[in-house]
Every structure is written in C-alpha cells, then in structure tokens.
Protein backbone atom coordinates (compact mmCIF):
# COMPACT_ATOMS: atom_id res chain seq x y z
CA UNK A 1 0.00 0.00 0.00
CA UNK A 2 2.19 3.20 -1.12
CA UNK A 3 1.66 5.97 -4.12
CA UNK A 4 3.27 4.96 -6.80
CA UNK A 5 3.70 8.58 -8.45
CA UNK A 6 1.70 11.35 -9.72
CA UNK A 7 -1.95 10.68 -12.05
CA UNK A 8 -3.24 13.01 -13.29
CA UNK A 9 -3.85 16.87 -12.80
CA UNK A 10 -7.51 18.54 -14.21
CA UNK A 11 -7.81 22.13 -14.57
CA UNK A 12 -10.49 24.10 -15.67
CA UNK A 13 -10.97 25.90 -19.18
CA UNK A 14 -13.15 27.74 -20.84
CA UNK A 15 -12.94 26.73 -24.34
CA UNK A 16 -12.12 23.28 -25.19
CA UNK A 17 -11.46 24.34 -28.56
CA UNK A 18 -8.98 26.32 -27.84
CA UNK A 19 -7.64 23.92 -24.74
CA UNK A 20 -7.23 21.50 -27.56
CA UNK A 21 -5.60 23.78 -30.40
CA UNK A 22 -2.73 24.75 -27.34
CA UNK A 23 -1.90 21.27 -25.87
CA UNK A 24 -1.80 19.24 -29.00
CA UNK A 25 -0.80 21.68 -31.96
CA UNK A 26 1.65 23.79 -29.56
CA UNK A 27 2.73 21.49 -26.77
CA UNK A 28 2.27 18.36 -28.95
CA UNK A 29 0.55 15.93 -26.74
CA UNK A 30 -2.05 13.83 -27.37
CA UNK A 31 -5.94 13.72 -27.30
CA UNK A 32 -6.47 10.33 -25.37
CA UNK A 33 -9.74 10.83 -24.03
CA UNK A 34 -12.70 12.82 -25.46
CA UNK A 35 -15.61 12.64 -22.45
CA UNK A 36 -17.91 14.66 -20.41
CA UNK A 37 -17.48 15.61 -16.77
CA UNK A 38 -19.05 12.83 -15.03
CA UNK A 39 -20.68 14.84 -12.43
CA UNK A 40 -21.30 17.26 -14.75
CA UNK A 41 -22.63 15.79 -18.47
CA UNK A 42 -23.17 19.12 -19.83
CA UNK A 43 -19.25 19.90 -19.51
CA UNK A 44 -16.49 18.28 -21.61
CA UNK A 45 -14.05 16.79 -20.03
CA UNK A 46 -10.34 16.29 -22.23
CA UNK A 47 -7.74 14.11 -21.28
CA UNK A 48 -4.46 15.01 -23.43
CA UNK A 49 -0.68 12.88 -22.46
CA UNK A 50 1.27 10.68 -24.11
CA UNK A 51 0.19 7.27 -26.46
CA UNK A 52 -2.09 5.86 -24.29
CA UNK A 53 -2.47 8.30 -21.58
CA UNK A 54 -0.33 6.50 -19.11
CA UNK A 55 -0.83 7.79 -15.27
CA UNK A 56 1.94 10.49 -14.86
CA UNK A 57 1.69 11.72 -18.40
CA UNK A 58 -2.11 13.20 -18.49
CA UNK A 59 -3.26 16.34 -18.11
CA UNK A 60 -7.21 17.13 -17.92
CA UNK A 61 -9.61 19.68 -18.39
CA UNK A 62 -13.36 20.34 -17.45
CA UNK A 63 -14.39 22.99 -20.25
CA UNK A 64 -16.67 25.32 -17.86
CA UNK A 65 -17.42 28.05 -20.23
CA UNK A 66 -19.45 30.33 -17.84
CA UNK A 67 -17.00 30.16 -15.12
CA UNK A 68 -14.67 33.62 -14.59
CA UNK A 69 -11.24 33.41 -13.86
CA UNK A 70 -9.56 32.21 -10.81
CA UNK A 71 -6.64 33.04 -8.77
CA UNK A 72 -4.03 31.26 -7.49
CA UNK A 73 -3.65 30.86 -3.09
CA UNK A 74 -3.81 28.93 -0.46
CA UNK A 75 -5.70 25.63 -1.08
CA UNK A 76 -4.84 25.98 -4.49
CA UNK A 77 -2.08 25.08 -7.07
CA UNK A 78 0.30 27.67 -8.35
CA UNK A 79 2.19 25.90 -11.43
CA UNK A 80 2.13 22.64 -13.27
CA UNK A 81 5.40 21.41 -14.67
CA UNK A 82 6.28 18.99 -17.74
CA UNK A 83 9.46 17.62 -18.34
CA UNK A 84 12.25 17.27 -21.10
CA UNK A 85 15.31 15.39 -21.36
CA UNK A 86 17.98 18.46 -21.12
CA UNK A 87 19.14 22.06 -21.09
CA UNK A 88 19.39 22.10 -25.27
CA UNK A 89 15.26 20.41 -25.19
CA UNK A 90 14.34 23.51 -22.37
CA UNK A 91 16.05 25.87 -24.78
CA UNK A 92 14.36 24.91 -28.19
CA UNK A 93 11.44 24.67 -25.77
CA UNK A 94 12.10 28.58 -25.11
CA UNK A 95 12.66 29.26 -29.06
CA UNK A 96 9.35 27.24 -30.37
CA UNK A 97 7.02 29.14 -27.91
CA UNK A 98 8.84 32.43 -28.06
CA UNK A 99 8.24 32.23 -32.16
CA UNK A 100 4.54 31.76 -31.44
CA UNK A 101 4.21 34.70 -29.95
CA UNK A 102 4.46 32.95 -25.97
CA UNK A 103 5.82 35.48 -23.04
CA UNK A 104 8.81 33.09 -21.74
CA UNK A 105 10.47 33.28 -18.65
CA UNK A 106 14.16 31.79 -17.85
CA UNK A 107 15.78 29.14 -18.19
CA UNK A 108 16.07 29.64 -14.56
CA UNK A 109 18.60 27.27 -12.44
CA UNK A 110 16.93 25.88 -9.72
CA UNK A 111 19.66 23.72 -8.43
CA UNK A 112 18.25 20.38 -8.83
CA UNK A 113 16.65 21.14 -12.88
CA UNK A 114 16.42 23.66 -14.71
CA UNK A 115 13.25 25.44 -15.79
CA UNK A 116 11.08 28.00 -18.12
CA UNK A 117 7.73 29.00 -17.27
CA UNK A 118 4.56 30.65 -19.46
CA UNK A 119 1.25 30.37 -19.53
CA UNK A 120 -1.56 28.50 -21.21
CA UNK A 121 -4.67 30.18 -23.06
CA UNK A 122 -6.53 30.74 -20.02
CA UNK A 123 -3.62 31.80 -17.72
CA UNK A 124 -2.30 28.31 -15.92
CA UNK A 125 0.90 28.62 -15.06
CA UNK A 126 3.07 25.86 -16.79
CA UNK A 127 6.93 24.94 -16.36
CA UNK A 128 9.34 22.98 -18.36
CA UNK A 129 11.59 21.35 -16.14
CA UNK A 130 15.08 19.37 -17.03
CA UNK A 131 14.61 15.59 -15.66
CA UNK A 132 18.31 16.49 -13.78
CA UNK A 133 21.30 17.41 -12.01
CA UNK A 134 18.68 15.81 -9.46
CA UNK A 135 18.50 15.63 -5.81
CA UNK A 136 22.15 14.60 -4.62
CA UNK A 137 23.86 17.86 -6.24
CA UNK A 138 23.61 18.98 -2.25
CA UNK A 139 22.80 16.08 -0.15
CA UNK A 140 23.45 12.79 0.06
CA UNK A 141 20.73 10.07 -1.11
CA UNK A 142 20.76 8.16 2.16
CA UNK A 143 19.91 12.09 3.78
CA UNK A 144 17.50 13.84 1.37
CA UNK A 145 15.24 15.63 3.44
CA UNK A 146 16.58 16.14 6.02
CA UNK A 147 18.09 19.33 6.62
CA UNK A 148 16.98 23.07 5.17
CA UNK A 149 18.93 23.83 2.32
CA UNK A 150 18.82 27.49 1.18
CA UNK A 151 18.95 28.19 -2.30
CA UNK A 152 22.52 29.14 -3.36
CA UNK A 153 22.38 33.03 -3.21
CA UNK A 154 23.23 33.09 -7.43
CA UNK A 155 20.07 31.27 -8.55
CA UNK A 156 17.52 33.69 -5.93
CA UNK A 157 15.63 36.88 -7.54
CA UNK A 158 17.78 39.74 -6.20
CA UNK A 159 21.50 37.89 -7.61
CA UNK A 160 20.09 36.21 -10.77
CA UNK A 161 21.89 37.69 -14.02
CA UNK A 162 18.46 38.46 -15.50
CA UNK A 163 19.90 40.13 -18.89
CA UNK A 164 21.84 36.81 -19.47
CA UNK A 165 18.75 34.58 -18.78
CA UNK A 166 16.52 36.49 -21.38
CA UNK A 167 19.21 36.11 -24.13
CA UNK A 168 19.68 32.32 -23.82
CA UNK A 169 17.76 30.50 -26.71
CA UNK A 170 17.75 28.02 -29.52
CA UNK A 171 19.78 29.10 -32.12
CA UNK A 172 17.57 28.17 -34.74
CA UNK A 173 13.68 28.27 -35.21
CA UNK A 174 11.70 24.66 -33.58
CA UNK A 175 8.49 24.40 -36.45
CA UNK A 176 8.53 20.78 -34.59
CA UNK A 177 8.14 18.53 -31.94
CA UNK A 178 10.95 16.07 -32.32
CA UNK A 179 11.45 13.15 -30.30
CA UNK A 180 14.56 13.99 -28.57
CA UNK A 181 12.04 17.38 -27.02
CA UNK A 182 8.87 15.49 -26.81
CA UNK A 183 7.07 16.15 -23.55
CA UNK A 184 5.54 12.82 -23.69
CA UNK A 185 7.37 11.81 -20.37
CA UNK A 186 4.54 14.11 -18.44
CA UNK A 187 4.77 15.97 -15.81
CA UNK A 188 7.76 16.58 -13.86
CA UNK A 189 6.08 17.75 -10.49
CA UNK A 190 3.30 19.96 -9.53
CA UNK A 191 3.68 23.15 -6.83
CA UNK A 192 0.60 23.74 -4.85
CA UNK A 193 0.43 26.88 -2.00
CA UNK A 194 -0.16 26.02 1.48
CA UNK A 195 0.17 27.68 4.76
CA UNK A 196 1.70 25.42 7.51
CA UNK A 197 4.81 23.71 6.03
CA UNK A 198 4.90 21.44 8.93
CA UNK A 199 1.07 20.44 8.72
CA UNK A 200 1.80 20.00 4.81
CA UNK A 201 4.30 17.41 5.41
CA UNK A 202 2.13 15.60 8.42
CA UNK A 203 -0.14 14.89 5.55
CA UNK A 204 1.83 13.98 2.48
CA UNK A 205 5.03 12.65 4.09
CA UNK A 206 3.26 11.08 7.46
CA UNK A 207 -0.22 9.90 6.35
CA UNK A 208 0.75 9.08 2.82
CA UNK A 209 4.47 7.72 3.11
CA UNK A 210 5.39 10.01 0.52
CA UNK A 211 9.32 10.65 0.94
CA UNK A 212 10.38 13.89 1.75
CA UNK A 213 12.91 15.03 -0.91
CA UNK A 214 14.23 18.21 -0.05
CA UNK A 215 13.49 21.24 2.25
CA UNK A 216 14.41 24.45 0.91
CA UNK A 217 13.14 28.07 0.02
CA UNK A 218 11.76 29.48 -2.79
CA UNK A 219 13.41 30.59 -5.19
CA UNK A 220 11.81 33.51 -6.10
CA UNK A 221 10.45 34.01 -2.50
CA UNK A 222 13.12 33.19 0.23
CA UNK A 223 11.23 34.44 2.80
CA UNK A 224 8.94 31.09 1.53
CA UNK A 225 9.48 27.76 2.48
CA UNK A 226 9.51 25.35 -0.80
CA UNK A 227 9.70 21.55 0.12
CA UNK A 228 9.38 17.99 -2.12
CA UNK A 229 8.36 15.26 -2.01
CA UNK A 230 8.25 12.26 -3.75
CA UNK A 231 8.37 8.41 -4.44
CA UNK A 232 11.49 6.37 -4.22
CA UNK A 233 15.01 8.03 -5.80
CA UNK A 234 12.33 11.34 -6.22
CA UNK A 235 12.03 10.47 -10.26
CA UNK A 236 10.56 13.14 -11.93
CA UNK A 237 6.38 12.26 -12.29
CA UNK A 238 6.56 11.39 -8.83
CA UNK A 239 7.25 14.79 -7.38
CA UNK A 240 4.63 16.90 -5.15
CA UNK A 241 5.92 20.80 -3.98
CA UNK A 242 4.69 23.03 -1.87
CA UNK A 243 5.17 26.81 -0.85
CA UNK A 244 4.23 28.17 2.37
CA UNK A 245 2.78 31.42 2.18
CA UNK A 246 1.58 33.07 5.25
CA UNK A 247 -2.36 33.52 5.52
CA UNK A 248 -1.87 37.06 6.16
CA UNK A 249 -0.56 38.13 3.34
CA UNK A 250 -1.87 35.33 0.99
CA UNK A 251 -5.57 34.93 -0.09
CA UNK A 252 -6.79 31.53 -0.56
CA UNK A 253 -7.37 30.31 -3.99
CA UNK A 254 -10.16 31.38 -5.56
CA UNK A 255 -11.56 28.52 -7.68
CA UNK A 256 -12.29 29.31 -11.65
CA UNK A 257 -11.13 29.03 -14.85
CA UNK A 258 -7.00 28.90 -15.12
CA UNK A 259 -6.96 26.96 -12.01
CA UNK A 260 -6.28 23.69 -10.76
CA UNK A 261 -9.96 21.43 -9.86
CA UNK A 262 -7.49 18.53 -7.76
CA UNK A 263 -4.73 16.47 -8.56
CA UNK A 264 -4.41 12.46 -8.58
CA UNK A 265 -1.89 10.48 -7.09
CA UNK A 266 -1.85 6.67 -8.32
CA UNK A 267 -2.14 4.12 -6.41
CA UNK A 268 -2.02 0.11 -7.67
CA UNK A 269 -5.40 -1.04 -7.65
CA UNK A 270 -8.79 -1.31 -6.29
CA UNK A 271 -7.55 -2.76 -3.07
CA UNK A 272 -5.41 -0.98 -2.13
CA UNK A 273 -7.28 2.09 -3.11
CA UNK A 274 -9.71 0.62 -0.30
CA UNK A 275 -7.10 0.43 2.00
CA UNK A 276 -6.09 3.65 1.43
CA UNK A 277 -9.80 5.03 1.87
CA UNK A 278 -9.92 3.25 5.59
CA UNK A 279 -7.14 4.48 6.82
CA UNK A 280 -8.23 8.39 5.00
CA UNK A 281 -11.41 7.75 7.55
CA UNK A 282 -9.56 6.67 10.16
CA UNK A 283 -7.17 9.72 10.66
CA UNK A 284 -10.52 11.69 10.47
CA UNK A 285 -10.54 13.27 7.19
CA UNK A 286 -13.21 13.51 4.41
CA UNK A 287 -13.47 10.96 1.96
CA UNK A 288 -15.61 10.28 -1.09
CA UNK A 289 -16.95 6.86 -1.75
CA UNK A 290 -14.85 4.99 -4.24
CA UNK A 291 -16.07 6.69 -7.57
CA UNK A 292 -16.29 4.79 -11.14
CA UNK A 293 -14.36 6.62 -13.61
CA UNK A 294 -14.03 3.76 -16.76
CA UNK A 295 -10.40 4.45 -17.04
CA UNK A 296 -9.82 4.27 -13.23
CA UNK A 297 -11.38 4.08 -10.07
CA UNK A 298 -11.56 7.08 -7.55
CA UNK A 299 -11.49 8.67 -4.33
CA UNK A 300 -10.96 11.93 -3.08
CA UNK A 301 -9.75 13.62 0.08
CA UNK A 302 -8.50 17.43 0.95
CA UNK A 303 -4.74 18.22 2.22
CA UNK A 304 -4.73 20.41 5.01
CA UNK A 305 -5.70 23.47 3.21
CA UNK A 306 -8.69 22.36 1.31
CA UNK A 307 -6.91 21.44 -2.04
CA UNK A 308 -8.70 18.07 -3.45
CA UNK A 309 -6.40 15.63 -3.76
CA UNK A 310 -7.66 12.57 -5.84
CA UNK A 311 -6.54 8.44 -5.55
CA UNK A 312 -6.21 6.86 -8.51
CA UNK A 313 -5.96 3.62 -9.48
CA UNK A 314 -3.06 2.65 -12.22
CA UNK A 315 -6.08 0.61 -14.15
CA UNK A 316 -7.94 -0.03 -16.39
CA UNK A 317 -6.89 2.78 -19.23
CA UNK A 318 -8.13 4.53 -21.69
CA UNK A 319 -7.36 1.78 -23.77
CA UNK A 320 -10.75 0.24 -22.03
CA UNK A 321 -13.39 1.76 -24.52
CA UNK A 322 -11.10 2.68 -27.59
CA UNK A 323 -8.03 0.82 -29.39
CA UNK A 324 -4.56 2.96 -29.27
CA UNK A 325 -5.35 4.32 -32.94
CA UNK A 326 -8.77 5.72 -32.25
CA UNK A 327 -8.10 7.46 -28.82
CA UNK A 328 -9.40 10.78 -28.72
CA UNK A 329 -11.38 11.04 -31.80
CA UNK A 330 -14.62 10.45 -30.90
CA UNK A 331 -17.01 11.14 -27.63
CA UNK A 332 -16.70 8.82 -25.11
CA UNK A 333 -19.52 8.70 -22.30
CA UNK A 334 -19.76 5.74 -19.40
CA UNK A 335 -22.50 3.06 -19.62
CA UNK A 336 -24.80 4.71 -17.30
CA UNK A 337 -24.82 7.96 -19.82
CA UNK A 338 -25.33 6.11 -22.97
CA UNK A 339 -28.93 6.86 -23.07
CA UNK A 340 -28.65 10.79 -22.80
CA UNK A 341 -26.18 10.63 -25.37
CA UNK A 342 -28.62 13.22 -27.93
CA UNK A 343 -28.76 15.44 -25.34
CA UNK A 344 -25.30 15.50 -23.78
CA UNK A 345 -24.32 16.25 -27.79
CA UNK A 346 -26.49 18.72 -28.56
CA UNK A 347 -25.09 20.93 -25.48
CA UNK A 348 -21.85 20.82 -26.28
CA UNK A 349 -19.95 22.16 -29.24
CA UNK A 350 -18.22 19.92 -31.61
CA UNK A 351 -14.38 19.70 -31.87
CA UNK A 352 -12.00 20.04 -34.65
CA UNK A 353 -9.69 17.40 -34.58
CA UNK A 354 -5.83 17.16 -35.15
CA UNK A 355 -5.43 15.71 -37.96
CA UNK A 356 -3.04 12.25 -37.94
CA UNK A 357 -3.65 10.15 -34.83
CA UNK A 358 -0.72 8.72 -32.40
CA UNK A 359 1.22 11.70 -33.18
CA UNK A 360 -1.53 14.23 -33.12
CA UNK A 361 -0.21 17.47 -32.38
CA UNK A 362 3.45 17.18 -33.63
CA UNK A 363 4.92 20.45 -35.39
C-alpha cells in the first residue's frame, strides 16, 4: 500500500477548442480521451498525455465556459510542470514558444533542474523542467530531506543575471516537436500553496508515506518555504511541492477558470485504493466513496488546506473503450450515460480534430 507517483492533474478551461488547439498543436501531446465531466454531463471533459495516456503523463480539463477566472492561493495550485530530457530540449522549448508569440520566462537554475515558465490560453501557469542534475547535487541520497537547504544566493531573484537569462535561446527556429524534445514523459512535479509547512508534510510525508525530498526556500520568494516530495530516488512524475505562504498576506485560492480542480496520485489497484480510503477515515478526514471513472477508479480527500487531492488507481486505461489508434477522436460517455447521449451532444460544441492520430499534435 504506497503511491506509486503522480496521475493526473484537471484544470479548468473555458474553451475546449482552444484547450485543444494549445496542448496538441503547440505542446504536442495527445488527445487520449474525449468525455464529459461525469458529475457534470453538460461539460467536456479532455484528457491530453502521451500514447495511451499513461498515469503520470495526463493532463485534464473540465471545459466550464461560464465560469470567470480564478486566482491562485492557499488551497490551491500555483504551477504545473512537464518535463524534457535536457538544457538544449528547455532551450528549443524557449525558441518554439517564443516564435509563437508565448511570453517566456528563464531558463532559470533551480539547483536540482532547470526550468522555463509561461502560460496556457486561459492563464495556468506551466513549467518545463530538465529531468536532472537531481537531488544529490547537495545532499546525500541516504539524507534527502533532512536538513533546510537554502537556495545558493546566485540562482535567488535579487542575484540572478536576469539580462543573461533572457538572451539564452535556440539558435535556430523549432516548427517541430521532435522526439529527442517530446514532452511525452509528463509531468515533472506539480507546486501547490499552502500555509503550515509542517502540517503540509504531516499529511503527504506522514499519512501518505510520501518521501520527503528536499526542504528548501523558494526561489523567487526566500522568505517562503519550498519543500518535495516524492516516491522512491524522487524520479521526476513522482514529485509533489509546496510553498508556504503566510495567511496574512496570501488569499486563498479562488476557484475558476485557469486553475487547478485537484490532482491524482496513483495508487495500484482497487484494493489498495480501499485500504487507502480506511485508513483516509480513520485519521478523520473527508473521503468520497470509491467513484467509477471507466479508465480508473476514484477517491478523493483534501490536504490540510482544502486542495482536493484525488486516488487513482493505475487501471484499467483509456485503452478500455477505444483501441490505441482511435483514442481521442470520438465522444466517449460511461454506460450509465449512454442513453442521454442526444442530449449530452447537442449541449456541447463539436471539436476540430488534429489531424493524424498517435502523433496528433506534432509540429
């Protein structure tokens, strides 16, 4: 009974169209899943990642169309990141969205990878990380964890050589997605903003045996504690963050379109899923009944500052409805919806398609 690694995130949009157009034309991933909000029929809901979709790579949105904007805070995420393979992938990375017109931050050194950050169509922060140096460059593996490590004073806002950092690019212009830049590996971690550090860890590090990677400060806030944690060796995909803001200063999140809905963490199976949900209840916290998703099976549970955080079990795919050719290309809905299916259609708008199929998306 352990988390294996990261799921899935879902955030909220307000056009699928253009949700769609971004991740798979721009950010070349793929369409896996083409379905509706299952607590919510009238809503699409888009699953984009690698292939098949595997837990780790995916990405989700619920297309709310009427919803305004959010804000990021406490209880909230601020910033999802995908990985690439190395410093020359971040920096074509940097040319390709800088040539279509993105604002780009960085490369920025964060010690352990290196990253650039923009935003998607409706304002979520996203990152491009580098899968290394890794965890070790300051601590021993057998003592991750365990001791604050400030950020050396070069790579903080006040020291950084700012004029250098803009200038770094790809030589030449990146009109594709080539495999050795692919961001079909998925995510790389995800930062969400709480307000107790301590409490944070109590909950992801005590209750769920996730291993606490590395305390340090923000980088761009050292007044803010920044800690990780993770699964095993702390692989990229299996990586959780956190800030601590102080609930003075920082408003919670305000729920809405650009924002995060929850985040998954995967677990192995039903079972232990089950297991998982007892001993949820018995440390007193709120937990859904075990919810049918097709692709997976589902609960969901808060951290400390409200933020859903979902279960997830590895099984069965999206491979369960569709073969690996056909993901994505038509509407999908579960058993029990099949008879609304004229109406769930007519209230949604239809999608225009990449065109190709496992590579959807690519240049």
């Amino acid at each position: 009974m352990s988390i294996l690694g990261l799921h899935h995130i879902t955030l909220v949009s307000s056009d699928a169209q253009r949700t769609l157009d971004f991740y798979t034309r721009v950010l070349g991933l793929r369409l896996v899943k083409q379905t509706v909000n299952f607590d919510d029929p009238g809503a699409y809901h888009l699953y984009f990642g690698d292939r098949t979709g595997r837990p780790g790579t995916a990405v989700t949105f619920f297309e709310w169309k009427g919803l305004p904007h959010g804000r990021p805070g406490i209880g909230g995420t601020h910033h999802l990141a995908l990985q690439v393979a190395d410093y020359s992938g971040l920096l074509a990375w940097k040319r390709r969205l800088t040539d279509l017109g993105l604002r780009v931050t960085g490369p920025y050194d964060r010690n352990y990878f290196t990253s650039i950050y923009f935003s998607d169509p409706d304002g979520m922060i996203l990152e491009i990380a580098t899968r290394g140096p890794g965890w070790t460059i300051d601590e021993d593996a057998a003592a991750l964890g365990t001791h604050l490590l400030p950020p050396p004073p070069e790579m903080t806002v006040r020291n950084r050589d700012e004029e250098r950092i803009r200038a770094e690019t790809w030589p030449e212009p990146v009109p594709e997605i080539t495999p050795p830049i692919s961001l079909h590996e998925g995510m790389h971690h995800i930062t969400a903003i709480g307000s107790n550090i301590a409490r944070t860890h109590a909950f992801f590090g005590g209750l769920l045996g996730m291993r606490l990677l590395k305390r340090t400060l923000n980088f761009d806030d050292p007044n803010s504690a920044h800690w990780y944690w993770g699964v095993g060796e702390g692989a990229p995909g299996t990586l959780i963050t956190y800030f601590e803001r102080d609930p003075a200063k920082e408003p919670r999140v305000r729920m809405g379109v650009g924002q995060t809905h929850h985040f998954a963490l995967a677990v192995k199976d039903e079972a232990a899923q089950l297991e998982w949900r007892e001993k949820l209840l018995s440390a007193g916290l709120r937990v859904s009944p075990v919810m049918d998703r097709v692709y997976f099976k589902s609960i969901y549970t808060n951290d400390p500052d409200g933020h859903i955080v979902e279960l997830a079990t590895l099984g069965p795919g999206f491979l369960a409805d569709e073969d690996e050719a056909s993901l994505g290309r038509s509407l999908k809905l579960p058993p029990w919806l099949e008879t609304d299916r004229a109406e769930i259609e007519r209230g949604l708008t239809p999608l225009r398609l990449p065109e190709g199929s496992l590579e959807a998306g690519h240049g």
